[in-house]
PDB file of N, CA and C in Angstrom:
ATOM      1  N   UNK A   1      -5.475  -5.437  12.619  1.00  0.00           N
ATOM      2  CA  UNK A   1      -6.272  -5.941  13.722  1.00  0.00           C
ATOM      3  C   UNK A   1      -6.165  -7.455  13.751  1.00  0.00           C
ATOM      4  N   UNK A   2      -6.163  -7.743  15.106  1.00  0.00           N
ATOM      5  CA  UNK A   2      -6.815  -9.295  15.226  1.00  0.00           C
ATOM      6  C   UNK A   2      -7.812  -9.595  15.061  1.00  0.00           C
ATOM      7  N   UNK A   3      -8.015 -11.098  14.557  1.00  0.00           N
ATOM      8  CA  UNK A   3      -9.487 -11.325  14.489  1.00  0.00           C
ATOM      9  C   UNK A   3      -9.113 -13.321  14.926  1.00  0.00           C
ATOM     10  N   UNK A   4     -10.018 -14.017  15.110  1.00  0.00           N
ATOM     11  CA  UNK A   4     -10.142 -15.811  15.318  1.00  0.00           C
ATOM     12  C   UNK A   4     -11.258 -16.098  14.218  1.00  0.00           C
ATOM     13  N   UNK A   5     -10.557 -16.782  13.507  1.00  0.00           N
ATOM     14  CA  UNK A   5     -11.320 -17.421  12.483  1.00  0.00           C
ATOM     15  C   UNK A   5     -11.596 -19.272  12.649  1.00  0.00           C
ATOM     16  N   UNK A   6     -12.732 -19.290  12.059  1.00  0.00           N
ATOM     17  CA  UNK A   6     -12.875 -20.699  12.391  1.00  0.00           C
ATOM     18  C   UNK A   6     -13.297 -21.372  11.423  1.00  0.00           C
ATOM     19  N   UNK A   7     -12.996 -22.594  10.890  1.00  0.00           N
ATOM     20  CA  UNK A   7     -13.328 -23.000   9.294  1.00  0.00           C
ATOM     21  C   UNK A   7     -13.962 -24.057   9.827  1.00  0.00           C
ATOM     22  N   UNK A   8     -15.189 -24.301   8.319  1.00  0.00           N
ATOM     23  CA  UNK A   8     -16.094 -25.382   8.576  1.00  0.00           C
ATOM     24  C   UNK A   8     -15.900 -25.771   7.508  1.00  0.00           C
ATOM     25  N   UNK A   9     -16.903 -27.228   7.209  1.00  0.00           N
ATOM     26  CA  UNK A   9     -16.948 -28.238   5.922  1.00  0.00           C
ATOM     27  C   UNK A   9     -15.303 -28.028   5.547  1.00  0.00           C
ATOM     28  N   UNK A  10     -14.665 -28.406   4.416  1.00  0.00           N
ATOM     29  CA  UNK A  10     -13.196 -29.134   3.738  1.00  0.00           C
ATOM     30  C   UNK A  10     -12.158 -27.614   3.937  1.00  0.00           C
ATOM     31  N   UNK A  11     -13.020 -26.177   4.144  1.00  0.00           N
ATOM     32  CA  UNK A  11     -11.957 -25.011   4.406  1.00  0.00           C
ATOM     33  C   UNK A  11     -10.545 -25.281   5.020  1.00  0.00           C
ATOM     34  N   UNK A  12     -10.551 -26.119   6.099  1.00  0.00           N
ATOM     35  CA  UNK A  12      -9.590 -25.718   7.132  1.00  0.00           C
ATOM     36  C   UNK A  12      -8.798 -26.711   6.472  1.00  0.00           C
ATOM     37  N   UNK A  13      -8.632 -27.757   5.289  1.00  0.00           N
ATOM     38  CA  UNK A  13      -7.770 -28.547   4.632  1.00  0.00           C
ATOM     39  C   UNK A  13      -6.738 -27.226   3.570  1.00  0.00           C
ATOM     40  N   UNK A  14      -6.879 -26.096   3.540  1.00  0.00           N
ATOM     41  CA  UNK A  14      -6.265 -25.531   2.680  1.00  0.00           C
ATOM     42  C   UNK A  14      -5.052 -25.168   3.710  1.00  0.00           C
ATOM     43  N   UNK A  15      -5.036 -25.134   4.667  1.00  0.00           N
ATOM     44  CA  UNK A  15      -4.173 -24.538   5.907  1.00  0.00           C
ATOM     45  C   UNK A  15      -3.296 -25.477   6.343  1.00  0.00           C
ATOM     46  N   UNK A  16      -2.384 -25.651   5.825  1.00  0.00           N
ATOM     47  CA  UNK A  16      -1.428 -26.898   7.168  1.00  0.00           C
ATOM     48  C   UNK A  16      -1.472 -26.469   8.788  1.00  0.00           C
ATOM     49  N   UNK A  17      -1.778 -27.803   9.396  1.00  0.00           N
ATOM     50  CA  UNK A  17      -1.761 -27.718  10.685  1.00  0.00           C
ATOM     51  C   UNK A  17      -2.417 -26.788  11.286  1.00  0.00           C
ATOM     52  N   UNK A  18      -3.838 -26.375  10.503  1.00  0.00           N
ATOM     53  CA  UNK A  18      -4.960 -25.786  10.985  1.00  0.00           C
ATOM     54  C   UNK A  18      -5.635 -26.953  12.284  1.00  0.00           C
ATOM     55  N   UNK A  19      -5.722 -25.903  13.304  1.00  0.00           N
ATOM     56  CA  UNK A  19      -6.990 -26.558  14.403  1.00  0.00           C
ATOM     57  C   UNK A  19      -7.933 -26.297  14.655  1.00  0.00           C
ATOM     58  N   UNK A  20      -8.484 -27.075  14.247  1.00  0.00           N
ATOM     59  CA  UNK A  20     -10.533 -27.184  13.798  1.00  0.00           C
ATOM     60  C   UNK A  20     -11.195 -26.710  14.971  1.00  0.00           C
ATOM     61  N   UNK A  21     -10.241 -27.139  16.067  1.00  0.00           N
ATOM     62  CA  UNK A  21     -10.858 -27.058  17.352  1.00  0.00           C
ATOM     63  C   UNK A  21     -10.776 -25.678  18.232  1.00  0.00           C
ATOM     64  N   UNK A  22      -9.647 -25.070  17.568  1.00  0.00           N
ATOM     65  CA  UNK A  22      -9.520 -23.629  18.154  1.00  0.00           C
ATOM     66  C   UNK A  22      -8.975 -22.931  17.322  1.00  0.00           C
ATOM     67  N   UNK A  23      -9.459 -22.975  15.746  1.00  0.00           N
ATOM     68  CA  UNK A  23      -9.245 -22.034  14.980  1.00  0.00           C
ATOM     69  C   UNK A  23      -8.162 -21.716  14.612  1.00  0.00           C
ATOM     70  N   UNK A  24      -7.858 -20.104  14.003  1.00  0.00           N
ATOM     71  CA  UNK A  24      -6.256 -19.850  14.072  1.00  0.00           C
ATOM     72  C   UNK A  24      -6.926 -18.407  14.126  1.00  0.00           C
ATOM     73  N   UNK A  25      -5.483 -17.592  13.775  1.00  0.00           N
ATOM     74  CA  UNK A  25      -5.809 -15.869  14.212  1.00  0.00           C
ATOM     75  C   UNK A  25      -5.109 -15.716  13.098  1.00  0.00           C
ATOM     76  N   UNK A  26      -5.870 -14.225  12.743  1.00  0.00           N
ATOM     77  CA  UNK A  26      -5.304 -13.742  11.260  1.00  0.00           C
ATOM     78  C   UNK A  26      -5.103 -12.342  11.882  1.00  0.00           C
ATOM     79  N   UNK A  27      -4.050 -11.727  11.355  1.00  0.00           N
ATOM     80  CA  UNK A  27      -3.786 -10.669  11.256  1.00  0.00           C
ATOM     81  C   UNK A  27      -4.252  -9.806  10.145  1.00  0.00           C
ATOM     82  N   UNK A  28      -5.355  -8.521   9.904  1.00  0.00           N
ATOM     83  CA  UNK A  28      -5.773  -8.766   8.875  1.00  0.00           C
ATOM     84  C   UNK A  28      -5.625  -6.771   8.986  1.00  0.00           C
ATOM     85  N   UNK A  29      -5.548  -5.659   8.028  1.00  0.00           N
ATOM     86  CA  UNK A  29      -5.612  -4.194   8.246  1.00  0.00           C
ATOM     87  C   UNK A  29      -6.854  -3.979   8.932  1.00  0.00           C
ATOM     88  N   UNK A  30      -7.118  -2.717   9.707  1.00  0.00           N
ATOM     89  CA  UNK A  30      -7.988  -2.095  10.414  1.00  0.00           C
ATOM     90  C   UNK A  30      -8.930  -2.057   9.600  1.00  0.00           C
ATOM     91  N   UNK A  31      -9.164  -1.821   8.256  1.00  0.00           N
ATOM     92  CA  UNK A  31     -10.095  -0.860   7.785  1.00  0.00           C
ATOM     93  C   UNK A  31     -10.729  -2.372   7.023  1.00  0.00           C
ATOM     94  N   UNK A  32     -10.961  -3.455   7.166  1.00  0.00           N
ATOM     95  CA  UNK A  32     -11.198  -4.909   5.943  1.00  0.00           C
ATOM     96  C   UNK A  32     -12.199  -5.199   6.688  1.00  0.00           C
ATOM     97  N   UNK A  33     -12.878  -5.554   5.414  1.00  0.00           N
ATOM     98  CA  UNK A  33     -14.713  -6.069   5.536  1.00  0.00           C
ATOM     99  C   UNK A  33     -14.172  -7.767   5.255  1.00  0.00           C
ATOM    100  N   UNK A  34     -15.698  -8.353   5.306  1.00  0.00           N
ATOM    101  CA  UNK A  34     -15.312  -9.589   5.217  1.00  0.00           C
ATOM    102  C   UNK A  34     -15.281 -10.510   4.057  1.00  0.00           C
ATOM    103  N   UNK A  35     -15.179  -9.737   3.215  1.00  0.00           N
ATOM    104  CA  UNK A  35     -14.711 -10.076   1.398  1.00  0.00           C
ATOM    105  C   UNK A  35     -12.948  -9.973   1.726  1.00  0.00           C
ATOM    106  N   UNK A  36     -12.452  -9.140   2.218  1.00  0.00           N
ATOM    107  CA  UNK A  36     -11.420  -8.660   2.403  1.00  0.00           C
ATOM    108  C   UNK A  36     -10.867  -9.721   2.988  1.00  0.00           C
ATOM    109  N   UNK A  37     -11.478 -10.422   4.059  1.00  0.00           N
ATOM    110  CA  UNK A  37     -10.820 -11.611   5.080  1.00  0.00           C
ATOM    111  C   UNK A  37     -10.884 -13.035   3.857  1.00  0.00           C
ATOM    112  N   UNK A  38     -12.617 -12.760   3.213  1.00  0.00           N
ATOM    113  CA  UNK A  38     -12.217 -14.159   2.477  1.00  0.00           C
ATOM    114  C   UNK A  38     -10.989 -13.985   1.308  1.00  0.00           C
ATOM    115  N   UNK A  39     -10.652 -12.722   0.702  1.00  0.00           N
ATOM    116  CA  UNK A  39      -9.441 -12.791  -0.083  1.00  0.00           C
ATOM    117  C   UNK A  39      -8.250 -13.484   0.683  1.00  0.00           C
ATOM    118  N   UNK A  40      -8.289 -12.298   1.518  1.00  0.00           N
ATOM    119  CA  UNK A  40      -6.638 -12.973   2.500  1.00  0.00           C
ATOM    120  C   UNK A  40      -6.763 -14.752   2.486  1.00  0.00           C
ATOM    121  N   UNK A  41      -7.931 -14.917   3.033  1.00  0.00           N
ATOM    122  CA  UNK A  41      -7.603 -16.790   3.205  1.00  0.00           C
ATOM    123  C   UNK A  41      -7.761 -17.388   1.875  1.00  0.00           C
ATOM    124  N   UNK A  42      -7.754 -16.929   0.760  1.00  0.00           N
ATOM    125  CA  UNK A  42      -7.657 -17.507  -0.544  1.00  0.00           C
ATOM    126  C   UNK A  42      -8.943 -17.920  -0.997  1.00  0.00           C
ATOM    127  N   UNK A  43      -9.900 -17.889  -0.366  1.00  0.00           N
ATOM    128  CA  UNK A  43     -11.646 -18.125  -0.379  1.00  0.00           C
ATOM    129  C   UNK A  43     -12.354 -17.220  -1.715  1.00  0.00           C
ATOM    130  N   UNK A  44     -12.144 -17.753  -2.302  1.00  0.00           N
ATOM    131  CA  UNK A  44     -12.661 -16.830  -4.035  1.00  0.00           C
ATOM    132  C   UNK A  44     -13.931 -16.788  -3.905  1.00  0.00           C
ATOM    133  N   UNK A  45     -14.725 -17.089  -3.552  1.00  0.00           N
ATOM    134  CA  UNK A  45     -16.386 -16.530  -4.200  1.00  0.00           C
ATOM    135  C   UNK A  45     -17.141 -16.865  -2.732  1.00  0.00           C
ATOM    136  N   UNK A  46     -17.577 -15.686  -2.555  1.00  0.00           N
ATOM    137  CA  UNK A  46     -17.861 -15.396  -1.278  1.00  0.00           C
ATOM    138  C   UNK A  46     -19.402 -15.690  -1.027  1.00  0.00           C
ATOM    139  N   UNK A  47     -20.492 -15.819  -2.226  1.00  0.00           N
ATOM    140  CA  UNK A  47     -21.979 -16.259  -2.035  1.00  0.00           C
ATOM    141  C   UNK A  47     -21.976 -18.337  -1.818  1.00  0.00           C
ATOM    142  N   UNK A  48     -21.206 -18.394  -1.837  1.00  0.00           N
ATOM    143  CA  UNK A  48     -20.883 -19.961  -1.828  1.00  0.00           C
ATOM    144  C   UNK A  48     -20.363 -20.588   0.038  1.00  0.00           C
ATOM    145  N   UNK A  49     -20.657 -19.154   0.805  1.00  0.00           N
ATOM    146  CA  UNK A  49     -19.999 -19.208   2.308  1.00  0.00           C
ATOM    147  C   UNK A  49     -20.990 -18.707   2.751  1.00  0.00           C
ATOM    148  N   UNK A  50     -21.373 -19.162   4.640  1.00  0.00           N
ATOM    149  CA  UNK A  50     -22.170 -18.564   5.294  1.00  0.00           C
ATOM    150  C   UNK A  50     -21.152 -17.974   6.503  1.00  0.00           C
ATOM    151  N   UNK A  51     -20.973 -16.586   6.802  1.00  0.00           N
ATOM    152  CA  UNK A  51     -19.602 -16.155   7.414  1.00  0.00           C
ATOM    153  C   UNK A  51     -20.928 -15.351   8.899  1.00  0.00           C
ATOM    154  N   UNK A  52     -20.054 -15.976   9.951  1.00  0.00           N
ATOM    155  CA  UNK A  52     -20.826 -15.456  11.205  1.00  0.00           C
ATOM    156  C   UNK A  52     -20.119 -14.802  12.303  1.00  0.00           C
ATOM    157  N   UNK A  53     -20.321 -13.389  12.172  1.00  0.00           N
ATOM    158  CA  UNK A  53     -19.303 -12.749  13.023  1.00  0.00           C
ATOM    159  C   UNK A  53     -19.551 -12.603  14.304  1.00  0.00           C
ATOM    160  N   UNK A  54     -19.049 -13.351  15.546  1.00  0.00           N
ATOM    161  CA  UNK A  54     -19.688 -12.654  17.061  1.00  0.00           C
ATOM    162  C   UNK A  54     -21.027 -12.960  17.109  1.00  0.00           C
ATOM    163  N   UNK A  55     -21.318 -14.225  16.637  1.00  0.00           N
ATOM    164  CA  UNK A  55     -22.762 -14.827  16.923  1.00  0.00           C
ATOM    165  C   UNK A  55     -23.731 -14.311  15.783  1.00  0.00           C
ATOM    166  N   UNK A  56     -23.563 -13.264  14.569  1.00  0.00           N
ATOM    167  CA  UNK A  56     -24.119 -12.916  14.176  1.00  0.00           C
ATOM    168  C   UNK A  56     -23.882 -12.621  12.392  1.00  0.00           C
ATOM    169  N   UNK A  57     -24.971 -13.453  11.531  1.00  0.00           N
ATOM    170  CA  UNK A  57     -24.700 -13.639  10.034  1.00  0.00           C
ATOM    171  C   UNK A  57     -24.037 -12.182   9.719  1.00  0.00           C
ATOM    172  N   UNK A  58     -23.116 -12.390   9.002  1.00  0.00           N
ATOM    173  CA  UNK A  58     -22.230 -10.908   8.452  1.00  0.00           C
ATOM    174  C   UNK A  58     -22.304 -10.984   7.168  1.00  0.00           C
ATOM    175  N   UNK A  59     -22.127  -9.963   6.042  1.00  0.00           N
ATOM    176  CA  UNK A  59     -22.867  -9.953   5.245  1.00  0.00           C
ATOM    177  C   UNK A  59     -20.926  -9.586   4.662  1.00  0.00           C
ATOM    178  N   UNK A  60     -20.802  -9.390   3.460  1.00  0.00           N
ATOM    179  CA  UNK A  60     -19.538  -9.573   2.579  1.00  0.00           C
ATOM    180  C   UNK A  60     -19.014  -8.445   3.036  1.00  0.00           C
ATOM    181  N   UNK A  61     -19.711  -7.283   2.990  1.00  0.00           N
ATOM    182  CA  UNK A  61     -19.399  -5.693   2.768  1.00  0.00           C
ATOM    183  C   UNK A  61     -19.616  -4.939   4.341  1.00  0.00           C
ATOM    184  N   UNK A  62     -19.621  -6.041   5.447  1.00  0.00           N
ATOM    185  CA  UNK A  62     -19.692  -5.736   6.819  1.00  0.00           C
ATOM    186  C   UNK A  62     -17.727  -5.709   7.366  1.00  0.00           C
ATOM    187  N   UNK A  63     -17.621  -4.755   8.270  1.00  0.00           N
ATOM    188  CA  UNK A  63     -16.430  -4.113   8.427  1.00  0.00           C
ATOM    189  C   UNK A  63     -16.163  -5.319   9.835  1.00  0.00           C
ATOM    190  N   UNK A  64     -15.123  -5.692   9.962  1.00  0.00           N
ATOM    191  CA  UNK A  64     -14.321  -6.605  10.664  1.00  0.00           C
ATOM    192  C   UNK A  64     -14.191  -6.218  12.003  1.00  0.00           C
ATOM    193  N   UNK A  65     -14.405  -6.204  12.937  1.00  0.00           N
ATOM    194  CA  UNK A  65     -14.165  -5.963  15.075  1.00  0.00           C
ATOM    195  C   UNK A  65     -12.965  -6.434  14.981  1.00  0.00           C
ATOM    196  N   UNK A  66     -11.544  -5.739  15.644  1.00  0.00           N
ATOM    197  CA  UNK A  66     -10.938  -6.441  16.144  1.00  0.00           C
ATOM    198  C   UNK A  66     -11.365  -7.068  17.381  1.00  0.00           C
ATOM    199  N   UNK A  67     -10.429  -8.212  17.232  1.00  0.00           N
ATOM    200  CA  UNK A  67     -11.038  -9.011  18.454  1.00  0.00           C
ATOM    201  C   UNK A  67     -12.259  -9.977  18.249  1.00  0.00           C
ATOM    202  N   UNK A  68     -13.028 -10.234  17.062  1.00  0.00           N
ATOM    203  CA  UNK A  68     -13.606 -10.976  16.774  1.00  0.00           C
ATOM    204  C   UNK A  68     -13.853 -12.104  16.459  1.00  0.00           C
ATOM    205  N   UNK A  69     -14.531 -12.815  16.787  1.00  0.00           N
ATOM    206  CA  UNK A  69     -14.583 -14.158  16.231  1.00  0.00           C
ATOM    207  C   UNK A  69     -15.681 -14.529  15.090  1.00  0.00           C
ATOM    208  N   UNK A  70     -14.846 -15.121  13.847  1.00  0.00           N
ATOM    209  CA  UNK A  70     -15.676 -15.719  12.536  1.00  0.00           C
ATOM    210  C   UNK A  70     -15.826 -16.786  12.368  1.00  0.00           C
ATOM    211  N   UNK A  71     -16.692 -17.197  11.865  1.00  0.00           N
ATOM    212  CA  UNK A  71     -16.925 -19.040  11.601  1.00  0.00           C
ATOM    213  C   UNK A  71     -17.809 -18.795  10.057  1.00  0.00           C
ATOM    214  N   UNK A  72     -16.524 -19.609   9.453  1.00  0.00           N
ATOM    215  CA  UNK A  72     -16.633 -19.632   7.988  1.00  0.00           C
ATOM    216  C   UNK A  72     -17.279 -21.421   7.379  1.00  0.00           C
ATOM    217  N   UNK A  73     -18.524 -21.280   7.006  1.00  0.00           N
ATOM    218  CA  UNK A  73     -19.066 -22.018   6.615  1.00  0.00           C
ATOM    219  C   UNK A  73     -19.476 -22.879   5.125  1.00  0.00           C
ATOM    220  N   UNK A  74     -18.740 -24.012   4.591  1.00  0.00           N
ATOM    221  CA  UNK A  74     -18.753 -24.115   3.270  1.00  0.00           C
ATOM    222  C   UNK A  74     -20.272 -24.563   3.150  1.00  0.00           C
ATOM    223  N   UNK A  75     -20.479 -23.884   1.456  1.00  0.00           N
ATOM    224  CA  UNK A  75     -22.152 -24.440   1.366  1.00  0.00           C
ATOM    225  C   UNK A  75     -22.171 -26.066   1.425  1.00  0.00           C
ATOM    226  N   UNK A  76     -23.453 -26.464   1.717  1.00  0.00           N
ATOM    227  CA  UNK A  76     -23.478 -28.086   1.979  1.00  0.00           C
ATOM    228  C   UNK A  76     -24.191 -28.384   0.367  1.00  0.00           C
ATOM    229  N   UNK A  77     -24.287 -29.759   0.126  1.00  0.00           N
ATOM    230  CA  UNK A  77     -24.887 -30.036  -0.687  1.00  0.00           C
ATOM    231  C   UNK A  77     -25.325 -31.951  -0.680  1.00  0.00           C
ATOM    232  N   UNK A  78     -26.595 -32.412  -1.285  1.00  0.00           N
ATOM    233  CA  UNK A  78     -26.287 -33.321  -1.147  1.00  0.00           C
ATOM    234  C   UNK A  78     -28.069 -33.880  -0.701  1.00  0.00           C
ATOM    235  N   UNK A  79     -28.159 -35.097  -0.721  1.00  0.00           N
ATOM    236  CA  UNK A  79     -29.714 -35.199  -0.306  1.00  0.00           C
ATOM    237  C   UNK A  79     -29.317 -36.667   0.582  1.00  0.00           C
TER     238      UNK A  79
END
């Protein structure tokens, strides 16, 4: 399936010639939750991300829409 992913905070530096501004598209199997998507993009520890599928917080073990749009969020830190 297709899906549009969108990286926030330093993510989208792992990607050459990633655009911040319109994302990129992953090709990812039918059947992948969104642990599954953070493997594919090399994203190791998945409680350290706030991942929002189609307007709506998705949880690790939530199954992927084709056709969806994600916005992958690094935790902030900092005062």
């Amino acid at each position: 399936m297709n899906i549009k992913v969108k990286l926030f905070g330093t993510l989208g530096q792992n990607f050459p010639g990633y655009d911040s501004l319109n994302g990129m598209d992953v090709n990812i199997p039918d059947d992948a939750r969104v642990t599954d998507l953070l493997a594919h993009l090399g994203i190791p520890d998945t409680s350290n991300y706030l991942v929002i599928m189609n307007k709506t917080i998705a949880k690790s073990t939530d199954r992927l829409i084709h056709g969806a749009t994600l916005h992958i969020f690094q935790a902030m830190a900092g005062g």
